[in-house]
Protein backbone atom coordinates (compact mmCIF):
# COMPACT_ATOMS: atom_id res chain seq x y z
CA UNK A 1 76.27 167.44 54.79
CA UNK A 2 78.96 165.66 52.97
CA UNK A 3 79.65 163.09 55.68
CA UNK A 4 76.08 162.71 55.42
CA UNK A 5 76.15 161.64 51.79
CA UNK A 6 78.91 159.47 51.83
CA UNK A 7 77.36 157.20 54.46
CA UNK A 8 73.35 157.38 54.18
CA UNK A 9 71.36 156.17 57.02
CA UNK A 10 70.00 152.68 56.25
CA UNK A 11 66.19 152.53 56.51
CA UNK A 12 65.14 150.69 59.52
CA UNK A 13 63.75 146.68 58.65
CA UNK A 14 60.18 146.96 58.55
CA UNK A 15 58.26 143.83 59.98
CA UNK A 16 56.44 141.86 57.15
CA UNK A 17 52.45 142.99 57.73
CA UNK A 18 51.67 139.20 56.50
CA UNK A 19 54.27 137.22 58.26
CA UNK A 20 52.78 139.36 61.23
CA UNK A 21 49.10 138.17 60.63
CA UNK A 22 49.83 134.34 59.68
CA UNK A 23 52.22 134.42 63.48
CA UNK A 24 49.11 136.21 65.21
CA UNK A 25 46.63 134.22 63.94
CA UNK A 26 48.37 130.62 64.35
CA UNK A 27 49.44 131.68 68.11
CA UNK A 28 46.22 132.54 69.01
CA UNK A 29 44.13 129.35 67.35
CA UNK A 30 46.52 127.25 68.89
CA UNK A 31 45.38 128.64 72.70
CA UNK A 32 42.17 127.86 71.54
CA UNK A 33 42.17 125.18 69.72
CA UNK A 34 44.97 123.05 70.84
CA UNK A 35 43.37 119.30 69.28
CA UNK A 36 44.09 121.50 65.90
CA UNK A 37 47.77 122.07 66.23
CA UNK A 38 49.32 119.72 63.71
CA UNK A 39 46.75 121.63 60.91
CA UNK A 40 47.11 125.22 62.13
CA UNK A 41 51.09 124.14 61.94
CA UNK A 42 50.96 122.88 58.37
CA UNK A 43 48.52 126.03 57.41
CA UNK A 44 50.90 128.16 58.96
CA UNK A 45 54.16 126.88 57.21
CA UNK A 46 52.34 127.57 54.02
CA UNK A 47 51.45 131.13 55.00
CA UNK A 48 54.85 131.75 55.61
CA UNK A 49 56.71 129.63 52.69
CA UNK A 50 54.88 132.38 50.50
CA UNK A 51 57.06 135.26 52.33
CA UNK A 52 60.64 135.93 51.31
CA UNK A 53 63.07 135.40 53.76
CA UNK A 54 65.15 138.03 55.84
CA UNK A 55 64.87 140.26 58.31
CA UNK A 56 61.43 141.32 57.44
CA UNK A 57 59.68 138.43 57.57
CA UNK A 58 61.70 137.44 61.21
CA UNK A 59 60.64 140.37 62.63
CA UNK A 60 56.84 139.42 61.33
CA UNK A 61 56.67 136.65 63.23
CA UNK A 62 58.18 138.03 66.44
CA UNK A 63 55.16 140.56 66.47
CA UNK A 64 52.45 138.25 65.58
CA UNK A 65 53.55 136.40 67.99
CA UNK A 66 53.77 139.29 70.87
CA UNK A 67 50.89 140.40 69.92
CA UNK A 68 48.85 137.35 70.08
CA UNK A 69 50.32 136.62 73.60
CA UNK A 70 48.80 140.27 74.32
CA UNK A 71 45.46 139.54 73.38
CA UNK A 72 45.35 136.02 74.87
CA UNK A 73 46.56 137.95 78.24
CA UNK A 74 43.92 140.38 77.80
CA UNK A 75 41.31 137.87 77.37
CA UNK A 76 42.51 135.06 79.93
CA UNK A 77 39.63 135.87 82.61
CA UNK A 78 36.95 136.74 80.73
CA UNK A 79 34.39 134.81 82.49
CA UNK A 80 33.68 132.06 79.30
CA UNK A 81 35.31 129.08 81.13
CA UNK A 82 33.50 129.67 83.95
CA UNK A 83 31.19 126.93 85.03
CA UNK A 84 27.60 126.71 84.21
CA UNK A 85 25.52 126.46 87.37
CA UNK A 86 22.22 126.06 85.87
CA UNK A 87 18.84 124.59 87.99
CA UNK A 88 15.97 123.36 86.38
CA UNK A 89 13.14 125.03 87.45
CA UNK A 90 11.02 122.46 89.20
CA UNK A 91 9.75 121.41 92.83
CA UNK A 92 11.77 118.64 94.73
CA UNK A 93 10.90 115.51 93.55
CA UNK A 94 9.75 116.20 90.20
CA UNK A 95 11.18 114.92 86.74
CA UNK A 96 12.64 117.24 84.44
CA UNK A 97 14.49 116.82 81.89
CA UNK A 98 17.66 116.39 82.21
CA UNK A 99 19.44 117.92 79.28
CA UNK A 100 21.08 121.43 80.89
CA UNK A 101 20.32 124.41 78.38
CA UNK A 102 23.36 126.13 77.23
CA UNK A 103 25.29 129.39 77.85
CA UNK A 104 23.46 130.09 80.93
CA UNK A 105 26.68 132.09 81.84
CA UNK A 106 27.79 133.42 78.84
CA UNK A 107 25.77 136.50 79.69
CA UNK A 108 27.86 137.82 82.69
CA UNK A 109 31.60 137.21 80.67
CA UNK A 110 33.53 139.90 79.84
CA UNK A 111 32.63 142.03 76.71
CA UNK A 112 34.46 143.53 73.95
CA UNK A 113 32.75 146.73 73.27
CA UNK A 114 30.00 146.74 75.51
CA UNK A 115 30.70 147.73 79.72
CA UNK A 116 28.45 144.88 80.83
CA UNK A 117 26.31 142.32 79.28
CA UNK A 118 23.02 143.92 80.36
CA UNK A 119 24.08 147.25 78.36
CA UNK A 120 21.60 146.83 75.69
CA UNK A 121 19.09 144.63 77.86
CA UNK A 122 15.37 145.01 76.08
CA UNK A 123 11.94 145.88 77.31
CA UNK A 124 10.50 142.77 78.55
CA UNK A 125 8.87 140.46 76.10
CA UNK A 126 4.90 141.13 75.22
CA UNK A 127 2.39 139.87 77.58
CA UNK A 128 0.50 136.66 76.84
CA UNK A 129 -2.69 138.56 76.61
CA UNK A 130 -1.37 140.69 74.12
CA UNK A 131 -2.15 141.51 70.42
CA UNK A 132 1.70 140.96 69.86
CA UNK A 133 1.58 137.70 71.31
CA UNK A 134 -1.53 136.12 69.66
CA UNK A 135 -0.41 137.17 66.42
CA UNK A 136 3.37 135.88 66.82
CA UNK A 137 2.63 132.88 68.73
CA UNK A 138 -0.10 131.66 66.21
CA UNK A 139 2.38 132.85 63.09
CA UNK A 140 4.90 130.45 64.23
CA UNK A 141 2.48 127.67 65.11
CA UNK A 142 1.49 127.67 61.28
CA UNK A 143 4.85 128.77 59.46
CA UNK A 144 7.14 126.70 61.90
CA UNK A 145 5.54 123.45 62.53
CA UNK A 146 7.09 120.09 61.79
CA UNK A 147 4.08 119.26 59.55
CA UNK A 148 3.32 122.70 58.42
CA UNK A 149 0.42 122.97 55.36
CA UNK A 150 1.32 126.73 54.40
CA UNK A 151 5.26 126.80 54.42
CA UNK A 152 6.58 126.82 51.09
CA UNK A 153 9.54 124.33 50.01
CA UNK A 154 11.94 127.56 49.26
CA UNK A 155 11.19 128.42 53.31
CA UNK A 156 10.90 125.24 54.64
CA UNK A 157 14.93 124.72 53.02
CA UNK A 158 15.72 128.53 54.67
CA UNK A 159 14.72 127.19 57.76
CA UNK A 160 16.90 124.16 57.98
CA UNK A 161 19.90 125.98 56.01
CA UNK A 162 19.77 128.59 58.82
CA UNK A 163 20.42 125.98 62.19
CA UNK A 164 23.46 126.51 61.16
CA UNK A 165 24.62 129.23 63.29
CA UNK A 166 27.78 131.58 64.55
CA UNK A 167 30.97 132.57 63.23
CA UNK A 168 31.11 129.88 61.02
CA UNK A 169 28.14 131.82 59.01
CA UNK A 170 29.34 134.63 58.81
CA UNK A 171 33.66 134.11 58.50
CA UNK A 172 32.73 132.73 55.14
CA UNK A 173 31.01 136.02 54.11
CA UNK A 174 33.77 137.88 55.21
CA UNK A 175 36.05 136.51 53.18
CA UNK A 176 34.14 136.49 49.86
CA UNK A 177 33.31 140.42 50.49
CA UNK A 178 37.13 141.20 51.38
CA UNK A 179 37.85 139.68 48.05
CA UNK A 180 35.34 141.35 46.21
CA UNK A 181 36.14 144.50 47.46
CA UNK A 182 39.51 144.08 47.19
CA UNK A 183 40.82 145.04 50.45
CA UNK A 184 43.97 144.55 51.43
CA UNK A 185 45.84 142.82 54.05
CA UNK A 186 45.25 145.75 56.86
CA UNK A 187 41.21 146.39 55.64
CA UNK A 188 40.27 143.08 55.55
CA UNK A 189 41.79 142.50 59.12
CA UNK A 190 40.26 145.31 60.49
CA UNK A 191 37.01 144.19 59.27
CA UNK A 192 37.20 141.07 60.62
CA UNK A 193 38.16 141.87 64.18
CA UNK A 194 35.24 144.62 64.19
CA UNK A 195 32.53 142.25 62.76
CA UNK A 196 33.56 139.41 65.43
CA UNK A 197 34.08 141.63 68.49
CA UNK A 198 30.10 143.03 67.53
CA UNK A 199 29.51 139.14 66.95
CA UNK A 200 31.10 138.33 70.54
CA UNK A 201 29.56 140.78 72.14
CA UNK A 202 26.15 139.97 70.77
CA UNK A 203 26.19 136.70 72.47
CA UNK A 204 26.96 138.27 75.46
CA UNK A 205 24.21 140.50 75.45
CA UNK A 206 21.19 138.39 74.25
CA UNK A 207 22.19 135.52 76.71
CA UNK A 208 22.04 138.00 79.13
CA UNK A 209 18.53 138.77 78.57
CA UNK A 210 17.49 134.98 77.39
CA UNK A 211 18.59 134.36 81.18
CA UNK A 212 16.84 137.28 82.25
CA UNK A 213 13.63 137.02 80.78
CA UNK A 214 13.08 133.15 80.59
CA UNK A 215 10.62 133.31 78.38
CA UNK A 216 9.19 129.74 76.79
CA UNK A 217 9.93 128.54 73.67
CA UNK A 218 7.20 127.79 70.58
CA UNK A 219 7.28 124.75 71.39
CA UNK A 220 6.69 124.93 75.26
CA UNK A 221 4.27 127.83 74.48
CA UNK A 222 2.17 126.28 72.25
CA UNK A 223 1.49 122.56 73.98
CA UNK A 224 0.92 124.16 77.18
CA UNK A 225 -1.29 127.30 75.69
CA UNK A 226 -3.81 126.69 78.04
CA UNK A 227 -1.65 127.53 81.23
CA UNK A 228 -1.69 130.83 79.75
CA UNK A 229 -5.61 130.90 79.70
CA UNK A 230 -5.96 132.47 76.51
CA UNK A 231 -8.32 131.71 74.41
CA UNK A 232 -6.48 133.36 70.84
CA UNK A 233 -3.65 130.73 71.29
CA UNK A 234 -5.07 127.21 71.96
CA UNK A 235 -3.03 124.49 72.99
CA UNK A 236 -1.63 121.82 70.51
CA UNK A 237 -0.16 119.01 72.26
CA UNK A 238 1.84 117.53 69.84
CA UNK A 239 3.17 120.48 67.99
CA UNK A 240 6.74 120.29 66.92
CA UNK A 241 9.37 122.70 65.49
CA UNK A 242 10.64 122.11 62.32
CA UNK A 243 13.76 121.67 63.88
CA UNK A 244 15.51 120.99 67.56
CA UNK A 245 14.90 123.71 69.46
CA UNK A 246 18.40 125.20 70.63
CA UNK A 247 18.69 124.42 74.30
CA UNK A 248 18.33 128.25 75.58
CA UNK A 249 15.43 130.46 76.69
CA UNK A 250 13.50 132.29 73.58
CA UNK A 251 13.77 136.03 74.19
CA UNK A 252 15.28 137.92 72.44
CA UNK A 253 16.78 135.78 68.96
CA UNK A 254 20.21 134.91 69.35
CA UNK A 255 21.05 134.21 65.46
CA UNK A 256 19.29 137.49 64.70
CA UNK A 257 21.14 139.62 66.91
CA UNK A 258 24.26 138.35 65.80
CA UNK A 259 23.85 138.29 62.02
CA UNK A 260 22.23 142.06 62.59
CA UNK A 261 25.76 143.11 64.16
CA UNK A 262 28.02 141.25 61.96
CA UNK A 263 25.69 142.77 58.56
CA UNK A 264 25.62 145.81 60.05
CA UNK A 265 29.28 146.67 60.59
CA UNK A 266 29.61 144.92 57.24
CA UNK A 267 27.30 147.49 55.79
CA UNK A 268 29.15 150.46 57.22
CA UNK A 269 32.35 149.39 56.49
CA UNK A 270 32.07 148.25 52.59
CA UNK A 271 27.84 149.17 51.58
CA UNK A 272 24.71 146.95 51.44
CA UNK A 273 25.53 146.31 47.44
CA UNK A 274 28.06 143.44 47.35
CA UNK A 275 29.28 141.45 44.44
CA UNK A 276 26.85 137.89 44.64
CA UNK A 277 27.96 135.94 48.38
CA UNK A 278 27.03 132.42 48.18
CA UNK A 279 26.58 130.39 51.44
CA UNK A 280 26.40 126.62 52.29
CA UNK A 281 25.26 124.90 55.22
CA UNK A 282 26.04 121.78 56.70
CA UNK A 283 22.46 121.80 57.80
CA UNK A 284 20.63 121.91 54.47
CA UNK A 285 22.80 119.79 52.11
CA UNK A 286 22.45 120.81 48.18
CA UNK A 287 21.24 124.26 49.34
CA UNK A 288 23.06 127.42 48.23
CA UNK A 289 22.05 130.57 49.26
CA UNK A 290 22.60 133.50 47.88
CA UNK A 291 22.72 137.34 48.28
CA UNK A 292 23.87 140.41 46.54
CA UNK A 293 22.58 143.20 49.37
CA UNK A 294 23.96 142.21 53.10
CA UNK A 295 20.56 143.39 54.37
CA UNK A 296 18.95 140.23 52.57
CA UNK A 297 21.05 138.27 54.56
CA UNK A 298 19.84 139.73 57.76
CA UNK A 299 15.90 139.56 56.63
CA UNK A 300 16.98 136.13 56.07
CA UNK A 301 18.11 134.81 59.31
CA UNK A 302 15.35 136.21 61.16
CA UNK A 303 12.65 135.20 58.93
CA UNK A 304 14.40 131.71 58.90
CA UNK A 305 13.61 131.33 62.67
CA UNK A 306 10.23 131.77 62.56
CA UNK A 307 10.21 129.31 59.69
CA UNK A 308 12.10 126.90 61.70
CA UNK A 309 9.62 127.10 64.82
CA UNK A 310 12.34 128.53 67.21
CA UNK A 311 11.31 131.97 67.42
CA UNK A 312 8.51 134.67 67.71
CA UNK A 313 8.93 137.54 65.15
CA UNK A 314 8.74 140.33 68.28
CA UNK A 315 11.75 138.01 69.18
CA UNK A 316 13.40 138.49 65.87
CA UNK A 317 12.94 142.08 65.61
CA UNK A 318 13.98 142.78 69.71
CA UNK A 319 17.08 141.08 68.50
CA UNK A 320 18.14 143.21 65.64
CA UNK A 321 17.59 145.85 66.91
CA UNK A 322 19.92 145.02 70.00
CA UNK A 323 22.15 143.83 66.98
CA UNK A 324 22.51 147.20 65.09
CA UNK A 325 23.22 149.07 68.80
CA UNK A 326 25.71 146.53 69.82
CA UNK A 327 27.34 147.01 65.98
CA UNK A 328 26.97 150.91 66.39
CA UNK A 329 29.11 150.95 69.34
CA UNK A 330 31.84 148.90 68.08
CA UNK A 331 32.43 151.11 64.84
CA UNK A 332 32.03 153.98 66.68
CA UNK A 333 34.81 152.94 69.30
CA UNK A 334 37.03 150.08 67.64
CA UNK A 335 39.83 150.21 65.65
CA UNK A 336 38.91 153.82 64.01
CA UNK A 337 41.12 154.72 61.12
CA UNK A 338 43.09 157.39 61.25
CA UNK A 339 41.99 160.68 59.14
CA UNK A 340 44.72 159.89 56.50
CA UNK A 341 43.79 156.25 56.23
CA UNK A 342 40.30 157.66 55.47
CA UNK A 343 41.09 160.03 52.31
């Protein structure tokens, strides 16, 4: 006991938690985003100039760094560099056009939360006989046409805000409800890796059934109505979207299922009531949006769709509720906390 006292046992170094994160998160944007590196260099000399030096923050960087190179590893054949092998569907001969739609492959990569792509897979979409269909298909035809005489300003300027899509939509909320909440350095990482490993896997899944399903787009639906030979849904020949129509079958909605997952985890993991988020959008210059619940933000995305002409609501609402599943799972199986952590 005395020997003990006159020479304590030093506590062992602990590795700096934020010269850890800065490491990780400059390794692992530099994989991806090598045309970046002299920024992420310069953003990650910053990071770090705000860290004391010593042992600490040394063996901060050592992990980030191993641990990026882990996750890299992990992720290095998950099937999203594979390449697209997409045919137009068409008889030999024939012009199509020749613009290849997107993320035809996407579907069958390797998941985050999910086992396979198809997991969540929906019914098939409504027949074009249907009630459903008449009602959506004519709802868009009004509310999402180019020259529309019923949408309103406020939805017409929801509609373009919201073709701006992916993380890049919702990163930006993150940040502002880490900060209002006031998580720290652990919370707010762990929120971020569960919101974009739902948001990953969302893409996965609803490409899998775009691909699947093939189902037409408002715009192919509606100038060739009368292929379907129903009279509730004439044919408009000229009808345009509001906007482009993203170069991907229509069922289910791809911006809905993902901002479903990422609001939903968001939801579980700090509440619906936020302090107010604002959002801008490269897409709708001078427009601000926004929110102080996260479920307006959802409502919002998928009502903005339908606004824009890209999507049928029984396409919006297929797609959050593949969303909420897909956001389910990955709380219920990701990064749980431990019981302390939870007091």
């Amino acid at each position: 006991m005395r020997l003990a006292a006159m020479h304590p046992v030093k506590p062992a170094c602990i590795a700096s938690p934020e010269a850890a994160a800065a490491s990780a998160a400059h390794a692992v944007l530099s994989a991806i985003y090598p045309d970046q590196q002299q920024k992420l260099d310069a953003a990650l000399a910053e990071s770090l100039a705000k860290i004391n030096e010593g042992d600490s923050k040394a063996k901060g960087i050592d992990l980030g760094k191993r641990a990026a190179a882990g996750i890299i590893a992990l992720r290095a054949n998950d099937g999203t560099a594979v390449a697209e092998t997409y045919r137009p569907f068409t008889n030999a001969g024939v012009y199509v056009p020749t613009t290849i739609p997107v993320f035809s492959t996407w579907g069958a990569s390797t998941p985050w939360v999910m086992t396979t792509g198809s997991q969540f897979r929906p019914e098939p979409p409504p027949a074009l006989n249907s009630t459903t269909w008449d009602n959506d298909v004519n709802e868009v035809r009004q509310l999402g046409g180019r020259n529309s005489s019923i949408r309103t300003a406020e939805q017409t300027n929801i509609g373009r805000f919201w073709f701006f899509t992916g993380p890049q939509t919702w990163n930006p909320i993150l940040r502002q409800v880490a900060a209002a909440k006031d998580l720290n350095l652990l919370d707010s990482a762990r929120l971020f890796a569960l919101v974009n490993m739902a948001g990953n896997d969302a893409y996965v899944a609803v490409m899998d059934a775009k691909y699947a399903f093939n189902l037409w787009r408002p715009i192919t639906a509606i100038r060739n109505a009368d292929l379907s030979k129903n009279k509730a849904t004439p044919s408009e020949a000229s009808w345009l979207a509001l906007g482009e129509t993203p170069l991907h079958p229509e069922y289910p909605c791809a911006h809905c299922i993902a901002s479903t997952a990422a609001g939903t985890v968001i939801k579980n993991v700090v509440g619906n009531d936020v302090a107010e988020i604002t959002l801008t959008s490269p897409t709708a210059p001078g427009v601000t949006r926004k929110w102080t619940r996260i479920q307006d933000y959802i409502d919002e995305v998928s009502m903005a769709r339908i606004y824009a002409g890209f999507h049928y609501r029984f396409s919006t609402k297929v797609g959050e509720d593949m969303g909420r599943k897909i956001a389910e799972l990955t709380l219920a199986t990701q990064l749980l906390r431990t019981a302390e952590a939870r007091r």
